[in-house]
N, C-alpha and C. Protein backbone atom coordinates (compact mmCIF):
# COMPACT_ATOMS: atom_id res chain seq x y z
N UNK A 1 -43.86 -23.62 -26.48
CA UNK A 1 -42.84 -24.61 -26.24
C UNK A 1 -43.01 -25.77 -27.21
N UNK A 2 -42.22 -26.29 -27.80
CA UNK A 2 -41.64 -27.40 -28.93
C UNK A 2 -40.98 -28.71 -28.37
N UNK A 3 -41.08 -28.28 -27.25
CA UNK A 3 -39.87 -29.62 -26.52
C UNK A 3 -40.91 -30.24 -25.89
N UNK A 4 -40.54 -31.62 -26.12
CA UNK A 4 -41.43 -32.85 -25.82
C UNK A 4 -40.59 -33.25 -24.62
N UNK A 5 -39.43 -33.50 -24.92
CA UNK A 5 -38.79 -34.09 -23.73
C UNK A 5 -38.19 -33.29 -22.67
N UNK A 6 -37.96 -33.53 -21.44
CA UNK A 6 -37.66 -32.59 -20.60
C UNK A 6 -36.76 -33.18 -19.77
N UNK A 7 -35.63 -32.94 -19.05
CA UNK A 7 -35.13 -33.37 -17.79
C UNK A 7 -35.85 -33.24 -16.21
N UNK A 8 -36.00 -34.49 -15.76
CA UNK A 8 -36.13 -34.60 -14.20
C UNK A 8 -35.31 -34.71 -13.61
N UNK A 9 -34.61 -33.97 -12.57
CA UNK A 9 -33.52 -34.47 -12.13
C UNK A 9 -33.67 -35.53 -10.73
N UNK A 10 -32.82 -36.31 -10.49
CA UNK A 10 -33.34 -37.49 -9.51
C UNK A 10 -33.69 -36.53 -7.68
N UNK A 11 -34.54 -36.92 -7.36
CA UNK A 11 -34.87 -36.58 -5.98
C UNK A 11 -36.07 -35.47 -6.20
N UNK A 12 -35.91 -34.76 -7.08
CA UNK A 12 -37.14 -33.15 -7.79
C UNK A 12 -38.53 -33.52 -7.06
N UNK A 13 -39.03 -34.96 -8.41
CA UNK A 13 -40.40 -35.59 -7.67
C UNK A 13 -40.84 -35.47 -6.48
N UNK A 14 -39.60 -36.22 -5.50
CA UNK A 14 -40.09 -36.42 -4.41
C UNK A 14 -39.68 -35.51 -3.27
N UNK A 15 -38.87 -34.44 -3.75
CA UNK A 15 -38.88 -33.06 -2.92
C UNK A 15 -39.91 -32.35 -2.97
N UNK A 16 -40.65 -32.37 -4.35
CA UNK A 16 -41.52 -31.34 -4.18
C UNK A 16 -42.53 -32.13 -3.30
N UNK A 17 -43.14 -33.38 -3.79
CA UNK A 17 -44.18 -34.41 -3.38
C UNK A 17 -43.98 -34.45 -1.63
N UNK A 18 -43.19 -34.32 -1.21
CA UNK A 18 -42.82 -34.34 0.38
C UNK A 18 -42.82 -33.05 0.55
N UNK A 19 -43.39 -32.11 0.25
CA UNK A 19 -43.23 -30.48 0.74
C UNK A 19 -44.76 -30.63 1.48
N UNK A 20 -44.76 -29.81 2.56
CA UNK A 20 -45.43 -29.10 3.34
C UNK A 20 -46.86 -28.36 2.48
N UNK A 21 -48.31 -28.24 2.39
CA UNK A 21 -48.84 -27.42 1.75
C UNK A 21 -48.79 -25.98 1.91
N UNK A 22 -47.94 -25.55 2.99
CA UNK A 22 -47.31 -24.20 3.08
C UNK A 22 -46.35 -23.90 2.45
N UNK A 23 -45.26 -24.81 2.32
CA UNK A 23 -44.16 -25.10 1.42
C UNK A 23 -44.17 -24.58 -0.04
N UNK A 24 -45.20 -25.84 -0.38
CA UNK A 24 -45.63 -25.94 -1.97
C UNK A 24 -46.85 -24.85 -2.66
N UNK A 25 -47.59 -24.12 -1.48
CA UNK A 25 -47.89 -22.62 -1.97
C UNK A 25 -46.99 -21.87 -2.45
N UNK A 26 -46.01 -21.78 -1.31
CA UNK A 26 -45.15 -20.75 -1.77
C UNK A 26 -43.97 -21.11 -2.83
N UNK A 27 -43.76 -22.23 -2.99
CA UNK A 27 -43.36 -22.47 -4.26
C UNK A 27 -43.99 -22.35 -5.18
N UNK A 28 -45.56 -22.65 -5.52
CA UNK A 28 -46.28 -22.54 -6.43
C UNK A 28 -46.13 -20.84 -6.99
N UNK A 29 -46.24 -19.88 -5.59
CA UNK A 29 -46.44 -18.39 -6.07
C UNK A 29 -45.21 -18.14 -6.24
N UNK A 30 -43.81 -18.58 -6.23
CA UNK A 30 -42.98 -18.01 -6.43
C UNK A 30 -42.89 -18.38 -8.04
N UNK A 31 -42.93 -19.57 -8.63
CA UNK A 31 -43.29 -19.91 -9.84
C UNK A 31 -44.19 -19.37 -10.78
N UNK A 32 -45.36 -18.77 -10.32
CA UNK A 32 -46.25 -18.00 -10.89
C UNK A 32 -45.88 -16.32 -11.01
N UNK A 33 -45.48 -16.18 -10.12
CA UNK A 33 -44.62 -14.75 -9.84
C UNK A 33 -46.07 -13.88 -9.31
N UNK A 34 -46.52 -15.04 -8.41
CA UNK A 34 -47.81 -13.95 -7.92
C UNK A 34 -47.81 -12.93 -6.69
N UNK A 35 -46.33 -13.40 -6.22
CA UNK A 35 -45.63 -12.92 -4.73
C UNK A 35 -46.09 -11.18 -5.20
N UNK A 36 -45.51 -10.82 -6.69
CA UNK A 36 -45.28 -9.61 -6.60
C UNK A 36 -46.59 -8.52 -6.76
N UNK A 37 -47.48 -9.69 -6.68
CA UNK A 37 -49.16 -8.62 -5.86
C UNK A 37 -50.04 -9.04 -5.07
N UNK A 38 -49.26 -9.63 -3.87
CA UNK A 38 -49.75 -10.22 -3.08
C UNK A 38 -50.10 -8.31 -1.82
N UNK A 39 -49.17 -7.40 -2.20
CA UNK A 39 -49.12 -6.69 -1.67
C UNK A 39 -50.68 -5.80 -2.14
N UNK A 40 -51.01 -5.59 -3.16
CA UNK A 40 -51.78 -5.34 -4.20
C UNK A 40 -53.34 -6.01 -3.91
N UNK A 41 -53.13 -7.80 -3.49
CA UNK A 41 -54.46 -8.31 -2.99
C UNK A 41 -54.94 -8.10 -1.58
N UNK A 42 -53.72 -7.76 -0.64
CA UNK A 42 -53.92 -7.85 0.94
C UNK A 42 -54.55 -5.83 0.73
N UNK A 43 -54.41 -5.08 -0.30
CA UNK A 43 -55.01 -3.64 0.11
C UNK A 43 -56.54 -4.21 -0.31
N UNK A 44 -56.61 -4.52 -1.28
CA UNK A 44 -58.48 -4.78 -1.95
C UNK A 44 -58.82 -5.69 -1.16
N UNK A 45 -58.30 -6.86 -0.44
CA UNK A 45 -59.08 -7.51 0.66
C UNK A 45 -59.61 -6.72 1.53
N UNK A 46 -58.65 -5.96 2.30
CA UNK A 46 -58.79 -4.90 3.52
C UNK A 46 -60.39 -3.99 2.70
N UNK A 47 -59.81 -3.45 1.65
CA UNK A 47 -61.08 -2.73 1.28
C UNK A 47 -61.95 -2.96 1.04
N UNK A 48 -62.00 -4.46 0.79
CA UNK A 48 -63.78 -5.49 0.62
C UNK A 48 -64.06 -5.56 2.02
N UNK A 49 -63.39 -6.13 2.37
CA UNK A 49 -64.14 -6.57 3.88
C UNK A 49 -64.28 -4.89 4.66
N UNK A 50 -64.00 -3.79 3.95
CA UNK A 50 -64.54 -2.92 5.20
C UNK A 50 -66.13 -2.50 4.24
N UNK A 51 -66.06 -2.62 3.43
CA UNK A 51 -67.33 -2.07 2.60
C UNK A 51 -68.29 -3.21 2.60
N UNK A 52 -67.99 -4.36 2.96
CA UNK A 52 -68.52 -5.25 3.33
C UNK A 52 -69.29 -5.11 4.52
N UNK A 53 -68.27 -4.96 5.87
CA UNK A 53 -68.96 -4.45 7.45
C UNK A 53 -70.17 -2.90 6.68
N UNK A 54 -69.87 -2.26 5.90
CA UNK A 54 -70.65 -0.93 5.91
C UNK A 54 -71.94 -1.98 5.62
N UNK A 55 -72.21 -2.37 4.21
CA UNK A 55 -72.91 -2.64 3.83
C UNK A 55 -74.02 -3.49 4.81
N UNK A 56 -73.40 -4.44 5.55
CA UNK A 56 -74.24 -4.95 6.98
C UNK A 56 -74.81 -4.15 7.39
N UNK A 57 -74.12 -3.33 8.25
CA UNK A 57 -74.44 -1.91 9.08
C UNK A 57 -75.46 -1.36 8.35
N UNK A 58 -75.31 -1.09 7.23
CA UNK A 58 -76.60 -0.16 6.40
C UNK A 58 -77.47 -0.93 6.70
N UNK A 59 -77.83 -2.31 6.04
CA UNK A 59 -78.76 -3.47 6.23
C UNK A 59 -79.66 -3.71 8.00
N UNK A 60 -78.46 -3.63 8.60
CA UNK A 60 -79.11 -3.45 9.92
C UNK A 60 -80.04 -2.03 10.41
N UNK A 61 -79.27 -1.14 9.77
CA UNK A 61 -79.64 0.33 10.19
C UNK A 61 -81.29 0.22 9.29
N UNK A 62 -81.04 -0.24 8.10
CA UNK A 62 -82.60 -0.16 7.54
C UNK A 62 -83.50 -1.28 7.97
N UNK A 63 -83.01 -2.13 8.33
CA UNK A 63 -84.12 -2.95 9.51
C UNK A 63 -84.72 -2.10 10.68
N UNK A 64 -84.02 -1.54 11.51
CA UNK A 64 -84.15 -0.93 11.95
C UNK A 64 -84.94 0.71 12.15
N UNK A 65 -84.91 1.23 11.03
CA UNK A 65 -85.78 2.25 10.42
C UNK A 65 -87.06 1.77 10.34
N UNK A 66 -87.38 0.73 9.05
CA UNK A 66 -88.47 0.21 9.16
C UNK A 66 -88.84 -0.10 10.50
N UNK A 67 -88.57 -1.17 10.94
CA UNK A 67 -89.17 -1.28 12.66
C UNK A 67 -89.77 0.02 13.40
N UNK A 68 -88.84 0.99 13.38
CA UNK A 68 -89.48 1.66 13.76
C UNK A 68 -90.65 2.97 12.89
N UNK A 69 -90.47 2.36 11.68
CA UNK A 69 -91.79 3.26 11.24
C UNK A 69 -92.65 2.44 11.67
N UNK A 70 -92.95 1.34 11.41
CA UNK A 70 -93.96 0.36 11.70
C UNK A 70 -94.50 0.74 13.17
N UNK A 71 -93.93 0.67 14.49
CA UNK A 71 -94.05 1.16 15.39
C UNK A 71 -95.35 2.46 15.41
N UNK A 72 -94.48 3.50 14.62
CA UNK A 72 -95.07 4.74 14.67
C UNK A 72 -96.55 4.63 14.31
């Protein structure tokens, strides 16, 4: 971009500045155009957080092993 000067139009400022931070997310992602993998982040969340619970579970399960070799 080359253009120095830009138009504000009167009220813009203080529409956006008076928005909601729910508001002005979703303005922000509609501006970014991040809406269109939001579908894309909610599957790899789901799939972190379940390999996440495994990974505990393992952690617990090998606490647990040990303990009981120790035992033995």
């Amino acid at each position: 971009m080359k253009a120095k000067n830009f138009l504000v139009f009167q009220g813009d400022v203080e529409s956006v500045a008076s928005k909601t931070p729910k508001a002005f997310t979703n303005m922000f992602e509609h501006i970014s155009n991040s809406k269109e993998l939001e579908a894309e982040y909610e599957k790899l969340k789901l799939e972190m957080d379940t390999k996440s619970n495994d990974a505990i579970f393992n952690f617990q399960r090998k606490k647990g092993v040990i303990a009981e070799r120790k035992e033995v």
